[in-house]
C-alpha atoms as a PDB file:
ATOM      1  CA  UNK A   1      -2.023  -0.821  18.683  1.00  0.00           C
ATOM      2  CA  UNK A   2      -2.620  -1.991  15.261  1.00  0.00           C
ATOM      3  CA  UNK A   3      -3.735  -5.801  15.315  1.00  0.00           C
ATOM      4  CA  UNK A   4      -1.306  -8.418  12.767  1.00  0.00           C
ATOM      5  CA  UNK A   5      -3.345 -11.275  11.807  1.00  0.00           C
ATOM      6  CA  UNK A   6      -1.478 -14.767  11.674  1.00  0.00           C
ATOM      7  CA  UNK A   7      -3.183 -15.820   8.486  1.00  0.00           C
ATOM      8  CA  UNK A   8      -1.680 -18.211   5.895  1.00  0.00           C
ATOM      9  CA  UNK A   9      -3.008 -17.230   3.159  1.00  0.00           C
ATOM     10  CA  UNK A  10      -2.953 -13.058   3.125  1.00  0.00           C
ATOM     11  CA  UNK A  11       0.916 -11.511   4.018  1.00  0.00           C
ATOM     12  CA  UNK A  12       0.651  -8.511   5.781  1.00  0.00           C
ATOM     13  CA  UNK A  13      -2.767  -8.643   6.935  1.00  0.00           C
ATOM     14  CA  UNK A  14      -3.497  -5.555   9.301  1.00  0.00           C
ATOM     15  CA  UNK A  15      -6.351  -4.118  11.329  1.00  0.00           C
ATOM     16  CA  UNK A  16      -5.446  -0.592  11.707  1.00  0.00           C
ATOM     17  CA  UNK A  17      -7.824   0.017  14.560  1.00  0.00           C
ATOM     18  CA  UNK A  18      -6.554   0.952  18.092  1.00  0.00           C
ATOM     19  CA  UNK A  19      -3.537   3.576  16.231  1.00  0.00           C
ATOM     20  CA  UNK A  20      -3.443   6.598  18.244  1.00  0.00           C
ATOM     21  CA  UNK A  21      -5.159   9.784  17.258  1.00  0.00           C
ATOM     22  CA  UNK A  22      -4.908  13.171  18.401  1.00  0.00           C
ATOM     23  CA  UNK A  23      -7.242  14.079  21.101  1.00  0.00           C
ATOM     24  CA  UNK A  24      -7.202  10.962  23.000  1.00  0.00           C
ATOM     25  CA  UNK A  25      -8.865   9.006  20.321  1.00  0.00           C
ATOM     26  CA  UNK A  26      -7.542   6.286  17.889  1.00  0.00           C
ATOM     27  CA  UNK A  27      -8.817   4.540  14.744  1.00  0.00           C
ATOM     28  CA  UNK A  28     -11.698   2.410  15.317  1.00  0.00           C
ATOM     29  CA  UNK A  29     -11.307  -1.186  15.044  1.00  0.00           C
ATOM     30  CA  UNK A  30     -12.601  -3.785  12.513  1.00  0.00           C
ATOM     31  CA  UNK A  31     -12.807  -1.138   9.717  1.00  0.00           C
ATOM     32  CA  UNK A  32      -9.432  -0.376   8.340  1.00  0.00           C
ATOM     33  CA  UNK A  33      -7.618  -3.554   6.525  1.00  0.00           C
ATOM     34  CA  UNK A  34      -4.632  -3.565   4.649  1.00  0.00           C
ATOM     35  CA  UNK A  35      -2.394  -6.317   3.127  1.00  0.00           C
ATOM     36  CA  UNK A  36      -0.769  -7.460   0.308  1.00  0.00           C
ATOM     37  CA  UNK A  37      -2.605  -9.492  -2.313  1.00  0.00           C
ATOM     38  CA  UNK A  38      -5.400 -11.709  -2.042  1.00  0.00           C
ATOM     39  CA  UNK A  39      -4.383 -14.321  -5.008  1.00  0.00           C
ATOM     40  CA  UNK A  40      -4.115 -17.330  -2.123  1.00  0.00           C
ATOM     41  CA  UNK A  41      -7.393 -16.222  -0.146  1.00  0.00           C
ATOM     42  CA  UNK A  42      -8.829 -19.335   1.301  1.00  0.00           C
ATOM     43  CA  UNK A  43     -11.400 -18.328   3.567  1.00  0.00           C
ATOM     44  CA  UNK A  44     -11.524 -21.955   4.721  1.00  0.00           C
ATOM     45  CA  UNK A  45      -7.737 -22.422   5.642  1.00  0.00           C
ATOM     46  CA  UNK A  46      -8.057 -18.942   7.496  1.00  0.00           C
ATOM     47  CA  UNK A  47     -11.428 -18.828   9.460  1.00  0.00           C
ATOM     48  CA  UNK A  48     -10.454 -15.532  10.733  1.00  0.00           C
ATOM     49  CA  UNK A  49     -10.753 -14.041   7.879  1.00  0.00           C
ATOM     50  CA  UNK A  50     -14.188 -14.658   7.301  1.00  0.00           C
ATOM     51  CA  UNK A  51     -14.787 -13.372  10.601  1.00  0.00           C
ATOM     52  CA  UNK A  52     -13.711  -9.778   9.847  1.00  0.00           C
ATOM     53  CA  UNK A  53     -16.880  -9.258   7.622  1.00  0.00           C
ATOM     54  CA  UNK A  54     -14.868  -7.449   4.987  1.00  0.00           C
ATOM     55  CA  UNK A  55     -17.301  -5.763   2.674  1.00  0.00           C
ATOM     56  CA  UNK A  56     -15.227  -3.961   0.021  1.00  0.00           C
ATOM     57  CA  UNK A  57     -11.702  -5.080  -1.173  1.00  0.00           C
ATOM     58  CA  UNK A  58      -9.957  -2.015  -2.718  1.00  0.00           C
ATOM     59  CA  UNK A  59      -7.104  -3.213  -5.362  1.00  0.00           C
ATOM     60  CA  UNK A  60      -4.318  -1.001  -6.117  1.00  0.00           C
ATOM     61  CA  UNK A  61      -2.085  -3.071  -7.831  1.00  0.00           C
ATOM     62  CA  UNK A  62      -2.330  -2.440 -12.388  1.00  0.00           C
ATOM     63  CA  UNK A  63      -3.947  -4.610 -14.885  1.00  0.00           C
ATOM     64  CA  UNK A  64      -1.116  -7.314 -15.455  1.00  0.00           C
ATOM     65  CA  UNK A  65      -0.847  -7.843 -11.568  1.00  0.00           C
ATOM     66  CA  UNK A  66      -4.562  -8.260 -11.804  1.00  0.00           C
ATOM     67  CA  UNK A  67      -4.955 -10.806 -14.803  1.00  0.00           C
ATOM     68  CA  UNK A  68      -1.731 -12.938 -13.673  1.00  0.00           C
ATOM     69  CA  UNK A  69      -3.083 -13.299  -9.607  1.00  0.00           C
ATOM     70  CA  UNK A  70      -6.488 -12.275  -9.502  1.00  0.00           C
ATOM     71  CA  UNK A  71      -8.007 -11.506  -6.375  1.00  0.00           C
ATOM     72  CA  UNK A  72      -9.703 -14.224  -4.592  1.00  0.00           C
ATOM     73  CA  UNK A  73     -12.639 -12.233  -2.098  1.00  0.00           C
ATOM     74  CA  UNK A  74     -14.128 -13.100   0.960  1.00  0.00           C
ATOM     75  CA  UNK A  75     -17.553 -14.156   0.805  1.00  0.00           C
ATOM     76  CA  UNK A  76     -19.743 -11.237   0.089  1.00  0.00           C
ATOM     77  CA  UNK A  77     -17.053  -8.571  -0.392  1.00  0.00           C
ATOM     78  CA  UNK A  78     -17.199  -6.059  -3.404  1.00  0.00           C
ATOM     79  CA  UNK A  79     -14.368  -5.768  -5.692  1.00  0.00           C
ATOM     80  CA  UNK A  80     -13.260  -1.769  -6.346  1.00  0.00           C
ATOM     81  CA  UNK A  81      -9.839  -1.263  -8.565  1.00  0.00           C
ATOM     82  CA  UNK A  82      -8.133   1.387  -8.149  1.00  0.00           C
ATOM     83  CA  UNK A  83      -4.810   1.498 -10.616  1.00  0.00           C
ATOM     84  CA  UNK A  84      -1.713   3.660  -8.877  1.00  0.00           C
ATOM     85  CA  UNK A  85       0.116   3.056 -12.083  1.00  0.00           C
ATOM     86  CA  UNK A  86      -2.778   3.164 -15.061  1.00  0.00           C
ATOM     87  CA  UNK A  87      -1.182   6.263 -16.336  1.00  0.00           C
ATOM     88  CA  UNK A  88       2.387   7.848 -16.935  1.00  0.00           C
ATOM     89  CA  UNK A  89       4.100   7.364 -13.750  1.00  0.00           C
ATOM     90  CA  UNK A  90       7.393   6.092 -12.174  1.00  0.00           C
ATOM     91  CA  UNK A  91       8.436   2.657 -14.395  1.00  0.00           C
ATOM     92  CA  UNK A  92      10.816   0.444 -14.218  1.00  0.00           C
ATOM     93  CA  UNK A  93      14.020   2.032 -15.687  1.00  0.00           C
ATOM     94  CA  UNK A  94      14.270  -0.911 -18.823  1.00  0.00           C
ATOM     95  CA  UNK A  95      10.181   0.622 -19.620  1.00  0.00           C
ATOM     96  CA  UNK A  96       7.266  -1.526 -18.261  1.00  0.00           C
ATOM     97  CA  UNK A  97       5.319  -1.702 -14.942  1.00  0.00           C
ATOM     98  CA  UNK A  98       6.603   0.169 -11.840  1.00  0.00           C
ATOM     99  CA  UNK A  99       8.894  -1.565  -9.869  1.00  0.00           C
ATOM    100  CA  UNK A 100       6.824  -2.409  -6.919  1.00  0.00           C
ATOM    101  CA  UNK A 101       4.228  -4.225  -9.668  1.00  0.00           C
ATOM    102  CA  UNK A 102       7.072  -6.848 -10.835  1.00  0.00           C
ATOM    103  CA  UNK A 103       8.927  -7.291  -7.915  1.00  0.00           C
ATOM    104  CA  UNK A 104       9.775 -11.372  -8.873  1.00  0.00           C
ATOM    105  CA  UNK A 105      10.195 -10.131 -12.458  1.00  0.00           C
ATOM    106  CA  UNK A 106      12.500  -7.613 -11.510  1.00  0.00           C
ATOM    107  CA  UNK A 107      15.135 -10.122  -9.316  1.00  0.00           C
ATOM    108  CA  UNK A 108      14.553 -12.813 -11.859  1.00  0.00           C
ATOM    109  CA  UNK A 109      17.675 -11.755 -13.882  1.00  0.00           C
ATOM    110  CA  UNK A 110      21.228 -10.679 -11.988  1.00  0.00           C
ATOM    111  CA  UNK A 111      22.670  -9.259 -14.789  1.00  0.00           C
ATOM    112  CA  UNK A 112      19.181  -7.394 -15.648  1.00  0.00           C
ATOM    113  CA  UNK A 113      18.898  -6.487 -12.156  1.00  0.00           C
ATOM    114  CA  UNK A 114      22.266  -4.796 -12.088  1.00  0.00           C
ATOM    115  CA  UNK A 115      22.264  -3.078 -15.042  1.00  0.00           C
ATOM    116  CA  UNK A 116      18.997  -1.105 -14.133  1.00  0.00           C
ATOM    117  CA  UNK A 117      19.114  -0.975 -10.889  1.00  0.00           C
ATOM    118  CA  UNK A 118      22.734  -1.447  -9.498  1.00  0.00           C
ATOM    119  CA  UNK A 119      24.914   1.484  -8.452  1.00  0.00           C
ATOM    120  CA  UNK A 120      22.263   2.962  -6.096  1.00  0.00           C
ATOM    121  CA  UNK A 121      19.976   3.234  -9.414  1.00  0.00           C
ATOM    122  CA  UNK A 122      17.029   1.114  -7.198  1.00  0.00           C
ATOM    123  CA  UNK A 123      17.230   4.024  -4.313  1.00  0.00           C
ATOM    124  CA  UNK A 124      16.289   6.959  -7.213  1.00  0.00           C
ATOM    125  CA  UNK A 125      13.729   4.298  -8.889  1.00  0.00           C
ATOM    126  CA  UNK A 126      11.836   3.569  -6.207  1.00  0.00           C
ATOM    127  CA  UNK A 127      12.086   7.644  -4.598  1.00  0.00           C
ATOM    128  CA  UNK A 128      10.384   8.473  -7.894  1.00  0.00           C
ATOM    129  CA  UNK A 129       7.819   5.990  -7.525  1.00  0.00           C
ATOM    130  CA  UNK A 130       7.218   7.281  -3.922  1.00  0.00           C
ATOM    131  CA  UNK A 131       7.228  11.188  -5.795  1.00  0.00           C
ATOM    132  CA  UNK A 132       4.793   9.797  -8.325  1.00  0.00           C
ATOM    133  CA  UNK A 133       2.228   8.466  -5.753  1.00  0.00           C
ATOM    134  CA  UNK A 134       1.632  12.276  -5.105  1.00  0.00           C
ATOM    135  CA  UNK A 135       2.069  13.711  -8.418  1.00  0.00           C
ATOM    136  CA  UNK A 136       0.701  11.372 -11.278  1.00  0.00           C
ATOM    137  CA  UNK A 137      -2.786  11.724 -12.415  1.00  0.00           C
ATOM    138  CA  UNK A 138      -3.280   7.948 -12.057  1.00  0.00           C
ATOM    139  CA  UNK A 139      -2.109   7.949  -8.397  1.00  0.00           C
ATOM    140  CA  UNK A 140      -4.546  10.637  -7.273  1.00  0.00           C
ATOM    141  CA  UNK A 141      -7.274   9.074  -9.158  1.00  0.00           C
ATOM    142  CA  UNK A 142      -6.746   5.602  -7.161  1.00  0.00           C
ATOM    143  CA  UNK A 143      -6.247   7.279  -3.473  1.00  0.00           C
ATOM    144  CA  UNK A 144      -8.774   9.645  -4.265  1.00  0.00           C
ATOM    145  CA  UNK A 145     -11.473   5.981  -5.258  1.00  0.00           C
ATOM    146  CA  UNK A 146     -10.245   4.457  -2.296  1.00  0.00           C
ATOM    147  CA  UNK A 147     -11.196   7.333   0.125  1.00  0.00           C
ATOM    148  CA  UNK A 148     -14.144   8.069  -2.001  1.00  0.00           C
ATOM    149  CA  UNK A 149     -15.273   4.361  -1.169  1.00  0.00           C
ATOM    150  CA  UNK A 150     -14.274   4.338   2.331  1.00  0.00           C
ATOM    151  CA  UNK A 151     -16.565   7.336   3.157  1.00  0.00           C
ATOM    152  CA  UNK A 152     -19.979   5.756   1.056  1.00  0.00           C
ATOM    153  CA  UNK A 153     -22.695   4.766   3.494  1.00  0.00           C
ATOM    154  CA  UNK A 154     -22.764   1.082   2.684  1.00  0.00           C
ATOM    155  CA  UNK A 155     -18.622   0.642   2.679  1.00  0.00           C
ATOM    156  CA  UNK A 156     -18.831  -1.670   5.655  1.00  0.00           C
ATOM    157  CA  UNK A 157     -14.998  -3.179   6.543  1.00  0.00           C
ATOM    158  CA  UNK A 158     -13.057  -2.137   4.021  1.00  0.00           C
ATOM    159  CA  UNK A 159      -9.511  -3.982   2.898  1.00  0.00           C
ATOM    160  CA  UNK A 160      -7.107  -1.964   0.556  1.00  0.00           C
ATOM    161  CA  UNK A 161      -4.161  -3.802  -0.640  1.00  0.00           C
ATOM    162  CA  UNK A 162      -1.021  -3.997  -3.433  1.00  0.00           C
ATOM    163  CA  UNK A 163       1.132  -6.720  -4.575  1.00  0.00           C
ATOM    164  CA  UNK A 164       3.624  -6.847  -1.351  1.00  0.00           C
ATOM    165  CA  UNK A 165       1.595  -4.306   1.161  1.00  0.00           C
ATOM    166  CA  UNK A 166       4.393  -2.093   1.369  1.00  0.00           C
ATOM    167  CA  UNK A 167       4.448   0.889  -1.121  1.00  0.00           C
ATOM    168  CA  UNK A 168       1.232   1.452  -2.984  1.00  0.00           C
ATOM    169  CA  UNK A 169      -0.635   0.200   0.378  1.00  0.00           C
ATOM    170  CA  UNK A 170       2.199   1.560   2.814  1.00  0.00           C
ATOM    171  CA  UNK A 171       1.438   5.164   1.311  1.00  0.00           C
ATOM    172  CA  UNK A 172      -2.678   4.865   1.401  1.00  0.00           C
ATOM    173  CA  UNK A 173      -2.321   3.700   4.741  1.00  0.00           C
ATOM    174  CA  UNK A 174      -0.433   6.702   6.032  1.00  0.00           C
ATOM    175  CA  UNK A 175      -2.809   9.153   3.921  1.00  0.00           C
ATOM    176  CA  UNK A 176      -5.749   7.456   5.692  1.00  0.00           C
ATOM    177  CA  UNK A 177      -3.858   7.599   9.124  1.00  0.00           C
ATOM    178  CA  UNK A 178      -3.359  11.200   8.881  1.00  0.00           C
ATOM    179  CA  UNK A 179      -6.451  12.433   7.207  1.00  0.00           C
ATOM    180  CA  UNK A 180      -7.782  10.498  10.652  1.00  0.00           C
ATOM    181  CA  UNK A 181      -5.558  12.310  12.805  1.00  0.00           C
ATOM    182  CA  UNK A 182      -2.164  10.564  13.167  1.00  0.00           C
ATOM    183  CA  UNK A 183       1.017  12.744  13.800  1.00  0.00           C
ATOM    184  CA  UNK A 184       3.484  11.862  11.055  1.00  0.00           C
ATOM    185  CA  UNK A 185       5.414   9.775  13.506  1.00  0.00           C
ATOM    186  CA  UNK A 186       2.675   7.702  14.407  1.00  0.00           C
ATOM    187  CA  UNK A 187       2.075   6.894  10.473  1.00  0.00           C
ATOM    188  CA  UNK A 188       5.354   6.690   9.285  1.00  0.00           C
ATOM    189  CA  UNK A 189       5.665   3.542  12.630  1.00  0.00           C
ATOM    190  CA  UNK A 190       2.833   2.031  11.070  1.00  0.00           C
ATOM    191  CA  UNK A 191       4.774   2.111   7.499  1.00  0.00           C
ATOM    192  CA  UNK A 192       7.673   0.828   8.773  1.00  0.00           C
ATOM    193  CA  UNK A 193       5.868  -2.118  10.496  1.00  0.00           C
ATOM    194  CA  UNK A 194       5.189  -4.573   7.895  1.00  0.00           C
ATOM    195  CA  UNK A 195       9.067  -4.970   6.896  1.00  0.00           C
ATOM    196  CA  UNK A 196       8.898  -8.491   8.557  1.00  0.00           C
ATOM    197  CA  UNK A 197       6.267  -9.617   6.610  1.00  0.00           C
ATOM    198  CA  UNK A 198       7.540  -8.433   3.526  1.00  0.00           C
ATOM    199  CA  UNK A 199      10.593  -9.610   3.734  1.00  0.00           C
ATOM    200  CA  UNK A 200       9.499 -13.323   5.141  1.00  0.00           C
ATOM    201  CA  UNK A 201       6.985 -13.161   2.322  1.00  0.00           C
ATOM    202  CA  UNK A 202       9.534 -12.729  -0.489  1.00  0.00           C
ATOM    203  CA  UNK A 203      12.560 -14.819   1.481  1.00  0.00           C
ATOM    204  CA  UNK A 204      12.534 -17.777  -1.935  1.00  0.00           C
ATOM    205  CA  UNK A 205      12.765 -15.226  -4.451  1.00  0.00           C
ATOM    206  CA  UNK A 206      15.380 -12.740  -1.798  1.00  0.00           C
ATOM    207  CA  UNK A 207      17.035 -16.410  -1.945  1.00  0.00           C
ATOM    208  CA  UNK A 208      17.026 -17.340  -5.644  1.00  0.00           C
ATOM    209  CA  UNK A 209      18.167 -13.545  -6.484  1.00  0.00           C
ATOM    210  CA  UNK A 210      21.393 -13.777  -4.165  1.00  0.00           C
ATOM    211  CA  UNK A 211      22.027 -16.897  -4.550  1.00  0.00           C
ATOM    212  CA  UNK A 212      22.444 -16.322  -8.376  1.00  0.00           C
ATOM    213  CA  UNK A 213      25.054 -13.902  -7.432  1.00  0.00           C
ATOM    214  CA  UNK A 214      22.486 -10.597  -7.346  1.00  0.00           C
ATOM    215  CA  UNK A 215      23.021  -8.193  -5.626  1.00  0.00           C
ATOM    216  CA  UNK A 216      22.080  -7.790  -1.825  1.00  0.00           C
ATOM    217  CA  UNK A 217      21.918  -4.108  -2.043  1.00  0.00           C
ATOM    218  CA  UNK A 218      19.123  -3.864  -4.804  1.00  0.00           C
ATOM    219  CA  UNK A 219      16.757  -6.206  -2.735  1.00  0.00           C
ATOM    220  CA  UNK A 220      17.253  -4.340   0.326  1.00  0.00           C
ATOM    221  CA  UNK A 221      16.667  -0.966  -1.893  1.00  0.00           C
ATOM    222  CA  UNK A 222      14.194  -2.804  -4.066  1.00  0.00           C
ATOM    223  CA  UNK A 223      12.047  -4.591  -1.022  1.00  0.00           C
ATOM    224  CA  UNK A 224      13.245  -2.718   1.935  1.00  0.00           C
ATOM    225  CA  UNK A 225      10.817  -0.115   3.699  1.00  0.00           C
ATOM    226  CA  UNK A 226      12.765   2.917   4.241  1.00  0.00           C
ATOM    227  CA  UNK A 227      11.828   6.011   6.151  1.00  0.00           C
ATOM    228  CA  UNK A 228      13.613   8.038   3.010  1.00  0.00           C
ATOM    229  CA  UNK A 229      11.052   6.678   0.728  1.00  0.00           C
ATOM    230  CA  UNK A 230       7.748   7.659   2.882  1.00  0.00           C
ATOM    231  CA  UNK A 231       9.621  11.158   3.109  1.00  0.00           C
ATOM    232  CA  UNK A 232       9.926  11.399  -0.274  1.00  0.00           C
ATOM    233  CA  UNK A 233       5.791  11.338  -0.590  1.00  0.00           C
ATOM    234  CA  UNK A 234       5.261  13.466   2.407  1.00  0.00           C
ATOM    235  CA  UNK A 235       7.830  16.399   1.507  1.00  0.00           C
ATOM    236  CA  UNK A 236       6.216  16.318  -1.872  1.00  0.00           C
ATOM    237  CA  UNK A 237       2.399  16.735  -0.168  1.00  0.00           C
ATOM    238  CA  UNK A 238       3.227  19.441   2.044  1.00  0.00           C
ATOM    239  CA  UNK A 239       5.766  21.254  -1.199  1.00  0.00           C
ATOM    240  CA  UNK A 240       2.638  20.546  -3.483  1.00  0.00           C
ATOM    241  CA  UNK A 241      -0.530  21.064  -0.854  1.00  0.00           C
ATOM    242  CA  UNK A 242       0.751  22.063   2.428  1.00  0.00           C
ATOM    243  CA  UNK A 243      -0.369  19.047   4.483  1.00  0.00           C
ATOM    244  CA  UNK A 244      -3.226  16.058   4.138  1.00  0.00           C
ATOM    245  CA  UNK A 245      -5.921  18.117   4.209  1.00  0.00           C
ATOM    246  CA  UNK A 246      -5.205  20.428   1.106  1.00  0.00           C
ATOM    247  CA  UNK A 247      -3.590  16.635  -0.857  1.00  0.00           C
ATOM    248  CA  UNK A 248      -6.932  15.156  -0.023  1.00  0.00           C
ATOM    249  CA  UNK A 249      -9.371  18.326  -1.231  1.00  0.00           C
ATOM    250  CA  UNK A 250      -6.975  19.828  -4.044  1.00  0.00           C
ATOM    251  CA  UNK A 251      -4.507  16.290  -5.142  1.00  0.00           C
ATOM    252  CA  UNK A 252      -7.051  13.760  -4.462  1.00  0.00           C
ATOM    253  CA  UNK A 253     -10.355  15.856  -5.119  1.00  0.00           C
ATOM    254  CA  UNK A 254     -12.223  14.703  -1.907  1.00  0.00           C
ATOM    255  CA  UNK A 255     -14.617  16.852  -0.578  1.00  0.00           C
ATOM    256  CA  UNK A 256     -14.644  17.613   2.807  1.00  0.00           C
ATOM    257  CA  UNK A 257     -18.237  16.000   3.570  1.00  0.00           C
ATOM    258  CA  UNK A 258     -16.965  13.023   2.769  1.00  0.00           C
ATOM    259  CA  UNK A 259     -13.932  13.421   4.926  1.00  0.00           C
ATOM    260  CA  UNK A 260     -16.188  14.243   7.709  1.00  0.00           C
ATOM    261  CA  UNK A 261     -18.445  10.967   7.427  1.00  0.00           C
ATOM    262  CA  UNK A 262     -14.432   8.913   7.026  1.00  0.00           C
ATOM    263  CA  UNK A 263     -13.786  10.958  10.333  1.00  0.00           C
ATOM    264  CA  UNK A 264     -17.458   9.832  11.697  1.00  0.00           C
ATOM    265  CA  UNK A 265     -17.198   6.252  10.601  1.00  0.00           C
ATOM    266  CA  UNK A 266     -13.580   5.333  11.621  1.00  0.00           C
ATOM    267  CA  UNK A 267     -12.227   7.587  14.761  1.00  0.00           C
ATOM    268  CA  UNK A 268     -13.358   5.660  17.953  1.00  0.00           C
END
């Protein structure tokens, strides 16, 4: 089973190690991070942190998440960016950043929020950001860096993370998980794990937003981590490529020495 680190400052911090693989194997341990960001890294408040050796810190969140909370690193790690949204993609419906970028700019406003987003509006937004993770250009650039740095000789522990850990880093994490090996079932339990987190992480602004007289039913659609939205991005793979391995070679333009030495490195 996947290990949940109590840590203060990193929501959603995950070792992936110990999911189960076909074959009677499972993902290695101490190798496969994910979380959300790393703005409020203090590698002194959480000591266990600094213990996982993390090496390379893959960002996918865009430039404006970047500049307003940059990442704070663990000692020694390498930075790698890799932008979902740098191109033409899903956006917010008013124009701007997608909507899992700006989450607290999104339920700042009510009134905004319902206008864009009410009458089941958040649902199509954010099953078109879920479409675009397979079919932007931007997208497959980004997954395609992160598995490109996961399989380089010197990666070490690697920790790939968004703004909440849910969408951007719920999707890599399920690519990863099967390009590994991991039925669909087994990934999509994984996805659908770190909806506690998110929503504990996000409670003030879930707070603020309702108690303003927003709308319950855009945060749940807006922060919520639905099976419909993962199925989006899968039914689009296997429409597009017929599975992980042909998103990966053809989508994500990995070749498939490298997916054997990701394969080598990170199946126990």
């Amino acid at each position: 089973m996947p290990q949940q680190f109590d840590a203060s400052t990193i929501t959603n911090l995950r070792d992936l190690g110990g999911i189960a693989l076909v074959g009677n194997s499972a993902v290695r341990p101490g190798l496969l991070l994910r979380s959300a960001g790393l703005d409020r890294l203090d590698p002194v408040a959480d000591p266990a942190v600094a213990a996982l050796g993390i090496h390379t810190v893959v960002d996918l969140r865009s430039e404006n998440e970047r500049r307003e909370r940059p990442d704070r690193l663990p000692e020694g790690a390498r930075l790698i960016v890799a932008d979902v949204f740098a191109g033409p993609g899903a956006t917010h419906p008013g124009g701007g950043e997608a909507v899992p970028g700006k989450l607290e700019d999104v339920l700042g406003s009510p009134a905004a929020a319902e206008e864009h987003l009410g009458g089941g509006k958040a649902e199509k937004v954010m099953s078109d950001v879920y479409h675009s993770f397979v079919t932007s250009e931007s997208a497959c650039q980004a997954f395609g860096t992160l598995l490109t740095t996961l399989a380089e000789p010197d990666c070490g522990p690697l920790l790939f993370h968004c703004t909440a850990g849910k969408d951007r880093t719920g999707w890599a994490a399920t690519v990863v998980l099967l390009l590994l090996g991991a039925d669909e079932a087994t990934a999509e339990r994984e996805y659908l794990a770190v909806e506690p987190a998110v929503r504990a992480a996000f409670k003030p602004v879930i707070d603020r937003f309702t108690a303003a007289g927003g709308d319950p039913a855009i945060v749940d659609a807006i922060l919520g981590v639905r099976p419909g939205y993962l199925a989006v991005a899968l039914e689009e793979m296997h429409r597009t490529y017929g599975g992980v391995t042909g998103y990966v070679r053809d989508g994500l333009g990995i070749p498939d020495a490298a997916v054997d030495r990701i394969r080598a490195r990170c199946i126990a």
